[in-house]
Protein backbone atom coordinates (compact mmCIF):
# COMPACT_ATOMS: atom_id res chain seq x y z
CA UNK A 1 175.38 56.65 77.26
CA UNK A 2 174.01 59.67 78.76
CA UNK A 3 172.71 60.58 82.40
CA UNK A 4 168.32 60.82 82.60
CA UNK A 5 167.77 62.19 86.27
CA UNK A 6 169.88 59.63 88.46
CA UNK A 7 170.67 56.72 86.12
CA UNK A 8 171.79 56.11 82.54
CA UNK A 9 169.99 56.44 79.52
CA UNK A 10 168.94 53.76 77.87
CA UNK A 11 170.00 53.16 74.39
CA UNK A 12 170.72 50.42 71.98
CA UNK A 13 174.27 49.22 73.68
CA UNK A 14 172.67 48.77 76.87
CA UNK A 15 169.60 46.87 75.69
CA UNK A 16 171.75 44.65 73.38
CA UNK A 17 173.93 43.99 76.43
CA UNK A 18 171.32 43.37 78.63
CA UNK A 19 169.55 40.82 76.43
CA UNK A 20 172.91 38.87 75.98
CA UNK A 21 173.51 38.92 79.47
CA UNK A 22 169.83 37.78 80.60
CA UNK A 23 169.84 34.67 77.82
CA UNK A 24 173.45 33.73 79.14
CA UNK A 25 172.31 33.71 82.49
CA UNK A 26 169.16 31.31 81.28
CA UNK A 27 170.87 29.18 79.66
CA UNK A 28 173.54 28.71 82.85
CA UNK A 29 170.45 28.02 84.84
CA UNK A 30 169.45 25.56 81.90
CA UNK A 31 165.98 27.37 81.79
CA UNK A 32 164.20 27.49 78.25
CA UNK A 33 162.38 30.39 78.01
CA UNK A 34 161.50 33.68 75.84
CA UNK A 35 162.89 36.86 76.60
CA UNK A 36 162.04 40.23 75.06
CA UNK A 37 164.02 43.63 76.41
CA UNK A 38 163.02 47.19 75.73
CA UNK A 39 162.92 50.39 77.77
CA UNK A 40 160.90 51.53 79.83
CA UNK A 41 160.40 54.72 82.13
CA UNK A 42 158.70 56.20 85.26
CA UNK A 43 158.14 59.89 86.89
CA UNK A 44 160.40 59.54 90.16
CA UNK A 45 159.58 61.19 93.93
CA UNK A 46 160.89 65.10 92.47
CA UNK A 47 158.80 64.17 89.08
CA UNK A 48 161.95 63.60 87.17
CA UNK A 49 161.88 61.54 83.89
CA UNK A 50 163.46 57.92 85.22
CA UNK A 51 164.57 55.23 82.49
CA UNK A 52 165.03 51.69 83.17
CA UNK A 53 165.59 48.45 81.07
CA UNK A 54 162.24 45.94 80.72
CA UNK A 55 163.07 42.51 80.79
CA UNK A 56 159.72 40.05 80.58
CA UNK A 57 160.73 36.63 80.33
CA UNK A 58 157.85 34.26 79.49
CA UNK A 59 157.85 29.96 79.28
CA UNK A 60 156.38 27.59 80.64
CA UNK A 61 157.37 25.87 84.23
CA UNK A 62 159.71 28.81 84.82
CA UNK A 63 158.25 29.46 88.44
CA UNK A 64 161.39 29.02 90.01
CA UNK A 65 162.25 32.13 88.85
CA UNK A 66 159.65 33.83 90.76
CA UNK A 67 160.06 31.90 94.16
CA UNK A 68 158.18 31.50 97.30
CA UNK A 69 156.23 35.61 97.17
CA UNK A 70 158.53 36.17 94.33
CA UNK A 71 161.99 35.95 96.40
CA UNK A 72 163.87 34.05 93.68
CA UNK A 73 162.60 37.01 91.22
CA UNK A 74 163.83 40.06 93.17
CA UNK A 75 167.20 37.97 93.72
CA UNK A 76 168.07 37.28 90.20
CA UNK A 77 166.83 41.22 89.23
CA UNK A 78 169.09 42.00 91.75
CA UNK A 79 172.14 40.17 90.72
CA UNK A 80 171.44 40.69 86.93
CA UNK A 81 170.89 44.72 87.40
CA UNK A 82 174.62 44.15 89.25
CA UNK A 83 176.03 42.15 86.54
CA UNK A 84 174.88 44.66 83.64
CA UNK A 85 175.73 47.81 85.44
CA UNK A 86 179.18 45.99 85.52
CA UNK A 87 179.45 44.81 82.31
CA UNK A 88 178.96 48.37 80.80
CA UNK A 89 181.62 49.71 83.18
CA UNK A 90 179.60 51.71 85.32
CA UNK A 91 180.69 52.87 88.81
CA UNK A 92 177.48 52.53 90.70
CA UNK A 93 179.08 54.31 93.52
CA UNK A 94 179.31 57.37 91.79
CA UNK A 95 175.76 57.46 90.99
CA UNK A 96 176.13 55.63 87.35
CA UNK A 97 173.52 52.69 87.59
CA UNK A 98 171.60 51.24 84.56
CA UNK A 99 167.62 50.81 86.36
CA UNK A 100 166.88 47.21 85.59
CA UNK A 101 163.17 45.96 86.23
CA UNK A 102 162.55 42.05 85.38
CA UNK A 103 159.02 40.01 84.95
CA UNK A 104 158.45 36.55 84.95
CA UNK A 105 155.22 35.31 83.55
CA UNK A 106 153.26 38.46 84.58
CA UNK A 107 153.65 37.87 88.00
CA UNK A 108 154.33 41.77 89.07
CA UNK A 109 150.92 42.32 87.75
CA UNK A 110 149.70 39.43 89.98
CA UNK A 111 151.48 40.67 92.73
CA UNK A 112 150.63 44.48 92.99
CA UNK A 113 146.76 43.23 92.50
CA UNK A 114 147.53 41.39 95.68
CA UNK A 115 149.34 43.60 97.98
CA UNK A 116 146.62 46.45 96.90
CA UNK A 117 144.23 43.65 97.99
CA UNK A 118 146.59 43.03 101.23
CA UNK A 119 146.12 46.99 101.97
CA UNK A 120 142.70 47.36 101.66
CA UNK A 121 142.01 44.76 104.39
CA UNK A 122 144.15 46.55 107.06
CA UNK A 123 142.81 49.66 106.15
CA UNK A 124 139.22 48.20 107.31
CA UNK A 125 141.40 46.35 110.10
CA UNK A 126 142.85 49.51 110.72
CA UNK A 127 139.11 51.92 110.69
CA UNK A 128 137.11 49.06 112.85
CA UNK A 129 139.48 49.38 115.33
CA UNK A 130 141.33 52.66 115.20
CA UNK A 131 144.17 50.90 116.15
CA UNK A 132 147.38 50.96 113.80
CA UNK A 133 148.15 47.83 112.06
CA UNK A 134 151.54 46.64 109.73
CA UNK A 135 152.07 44.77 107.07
CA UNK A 136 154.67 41.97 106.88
CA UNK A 137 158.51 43.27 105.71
CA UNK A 138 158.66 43.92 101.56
CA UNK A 139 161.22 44.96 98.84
CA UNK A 140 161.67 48.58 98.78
CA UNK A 141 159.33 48.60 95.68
CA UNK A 142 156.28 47.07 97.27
CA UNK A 143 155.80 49.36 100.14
CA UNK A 144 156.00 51.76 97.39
CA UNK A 145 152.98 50.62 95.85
CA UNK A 146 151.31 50.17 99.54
CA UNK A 147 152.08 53.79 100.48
CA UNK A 148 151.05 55.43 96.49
CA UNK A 149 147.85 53.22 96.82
CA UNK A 150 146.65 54.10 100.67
CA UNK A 151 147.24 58.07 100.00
CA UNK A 152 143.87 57.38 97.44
CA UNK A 153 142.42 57.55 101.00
CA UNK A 154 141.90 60.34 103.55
CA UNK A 155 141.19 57.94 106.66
CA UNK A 156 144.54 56.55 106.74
CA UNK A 157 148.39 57.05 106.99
CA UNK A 158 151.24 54.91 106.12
CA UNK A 159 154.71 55.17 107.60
CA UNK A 160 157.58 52.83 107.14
CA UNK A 161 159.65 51.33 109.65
CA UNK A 162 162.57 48.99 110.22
CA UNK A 163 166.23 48.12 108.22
CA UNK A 164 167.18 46.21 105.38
CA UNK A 165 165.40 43.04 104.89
CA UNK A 166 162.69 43.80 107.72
CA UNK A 167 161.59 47.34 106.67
CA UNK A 168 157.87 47.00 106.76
CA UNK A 169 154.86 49.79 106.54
CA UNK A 170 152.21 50.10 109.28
CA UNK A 171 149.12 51.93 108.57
CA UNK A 172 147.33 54.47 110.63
CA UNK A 173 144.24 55.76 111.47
CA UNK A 174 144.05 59.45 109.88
CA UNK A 175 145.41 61.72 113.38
CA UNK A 176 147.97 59.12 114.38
CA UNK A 177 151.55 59.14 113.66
CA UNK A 178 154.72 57.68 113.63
CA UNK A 179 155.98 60.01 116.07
CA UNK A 180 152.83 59.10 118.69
CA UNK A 181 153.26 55.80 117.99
CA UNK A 182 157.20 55.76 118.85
CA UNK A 183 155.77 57.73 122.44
CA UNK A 184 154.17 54.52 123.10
CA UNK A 185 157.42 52.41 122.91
CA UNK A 186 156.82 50.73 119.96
CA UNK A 187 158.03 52.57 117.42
CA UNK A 188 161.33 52.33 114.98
CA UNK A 189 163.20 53.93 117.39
CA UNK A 190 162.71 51.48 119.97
CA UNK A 191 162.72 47.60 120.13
CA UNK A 192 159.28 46.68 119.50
CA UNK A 193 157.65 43.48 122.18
CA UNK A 194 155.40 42.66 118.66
CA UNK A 195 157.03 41.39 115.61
CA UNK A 196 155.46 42.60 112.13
CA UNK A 197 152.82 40.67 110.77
CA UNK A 198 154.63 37.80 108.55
CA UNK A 199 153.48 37.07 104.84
CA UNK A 200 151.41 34.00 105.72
CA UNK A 201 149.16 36.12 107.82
CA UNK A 202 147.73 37.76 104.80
CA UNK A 203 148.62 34.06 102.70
CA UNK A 204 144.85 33.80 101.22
CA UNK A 205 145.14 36.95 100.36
CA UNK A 206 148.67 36.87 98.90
CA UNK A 207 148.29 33.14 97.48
CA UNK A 208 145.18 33.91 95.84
CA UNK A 209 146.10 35.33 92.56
CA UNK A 210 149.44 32.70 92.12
CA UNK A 211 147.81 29.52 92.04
CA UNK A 212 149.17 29.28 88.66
CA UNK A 213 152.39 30.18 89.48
CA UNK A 214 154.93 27.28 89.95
CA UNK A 215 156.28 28.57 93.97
CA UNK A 216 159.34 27.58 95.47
CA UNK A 217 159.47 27.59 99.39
CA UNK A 218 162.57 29.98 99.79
CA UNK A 219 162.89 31.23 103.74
CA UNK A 220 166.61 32.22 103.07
CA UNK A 221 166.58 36.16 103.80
CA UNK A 222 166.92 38.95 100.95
CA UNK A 223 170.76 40.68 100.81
CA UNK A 224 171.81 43.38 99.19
CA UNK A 225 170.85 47.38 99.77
CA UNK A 226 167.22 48.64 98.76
CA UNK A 227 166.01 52.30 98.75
CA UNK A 228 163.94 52.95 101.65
CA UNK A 229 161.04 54.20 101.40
């Protein structure tokens, strides 16, 4: 296996190893469902080449795999990314990781057509009343997609602030800051008197495109490190 920017490359070991491991962990979990595994790749922050293993798993009544906003989904990518990385004896710590991305049913598509929905509405939230608004806490990978999609506009910012688990973006009107808004005592530097906004806020929004998707109701909290963004 050789290095491609920060991670591994991907080649045939570490697909055939990942497939095994996903089916084993299926079949522990008693779910029947069809999984296909390829590579895939991405341009990272300093336009470097990125690879990362693409696993789409497909079925029917499989949606508790996805969970409640897709909770159960970014668990088990999260465990099986740490099971695989282990499995082909890399030391994580030493910046040897194997990138592992999973999909359940399409629902990542679902999901980024939803949050990009979720951002446009602040931004008019945001322009009617020139006031900054945030968005409830996501994965690391969401607020990615907030922040990539709201720089399409020049009449708003986007900042991110918080740790672990509650790391959430707020969105600004285009000549306000994080740095104003931590002079007015609510920024991430000081304990803010207003919570972020929580997913049910935005729910019709969120919900609308999952109807078909089997939810569970998961409020247990996500662990693990993420990238900030």
């Amino acid at each position: 296996m050789k290095k491609t920017g920060g991670s591994i490359k991907i080649d045939k070991k570490v697909l055939k190893e990942a497939d095994a491991l996903m089916k084993e962990l299926l079949d522990k979990l008693e779910i029947s469902a069809d999984v296909s595994v390829s590579s895939g790749s991405y341009s990272n922050a300093e336009s470097e080449e990125e690879e990362f293993v693409d696993v789409v798993i497909e079925g029917e009544d499989i949606g508790v795999l996805i969970g409640y906003l897709g909770r159960n989904l970014r668990a088990l990518q999260k465990i099986s990314g740490l099971l695989l990385n282990h499995r082909l004896g890399l030391d994580m710590e030493k910046g040897d990781f194997v990138r592992f991305v999973i999909d359940v049913s399409g629902y990542r598509e679902k999901r980024q057509t939803s949050l990009y929905r979720m951002a446009d509405k602040v931004r008019d939230e945001v322009l009617a009343s020139g006031e900054s608004v945030e968005l409830p806490p996501m994965s690391s990978y969401e607020r990615h997609m907030i922040h990539t999609h709201l720089a399409e506009y020049d009449d708003v910012t986007t900042e991110s602030f918080g740790d672990g688990g509650r790391r959430y973006v707020r969105v600004f009107p285009v000549g306000e800051s994080g740095e104003k808004f931590e002079e007015k005592g609510d920024g991430p530097s000081q304990k803010s008197e207003k919570e972020p906004a929580k997913d049910d806020e935005f729910g019709d929004i969120l919900d609308d495109d999952l109807t078909d998707m089997d939810k569970v109701d998961d409020d247990k909290p996500e662990t693990g490190n993420e990238k900030d963004e």
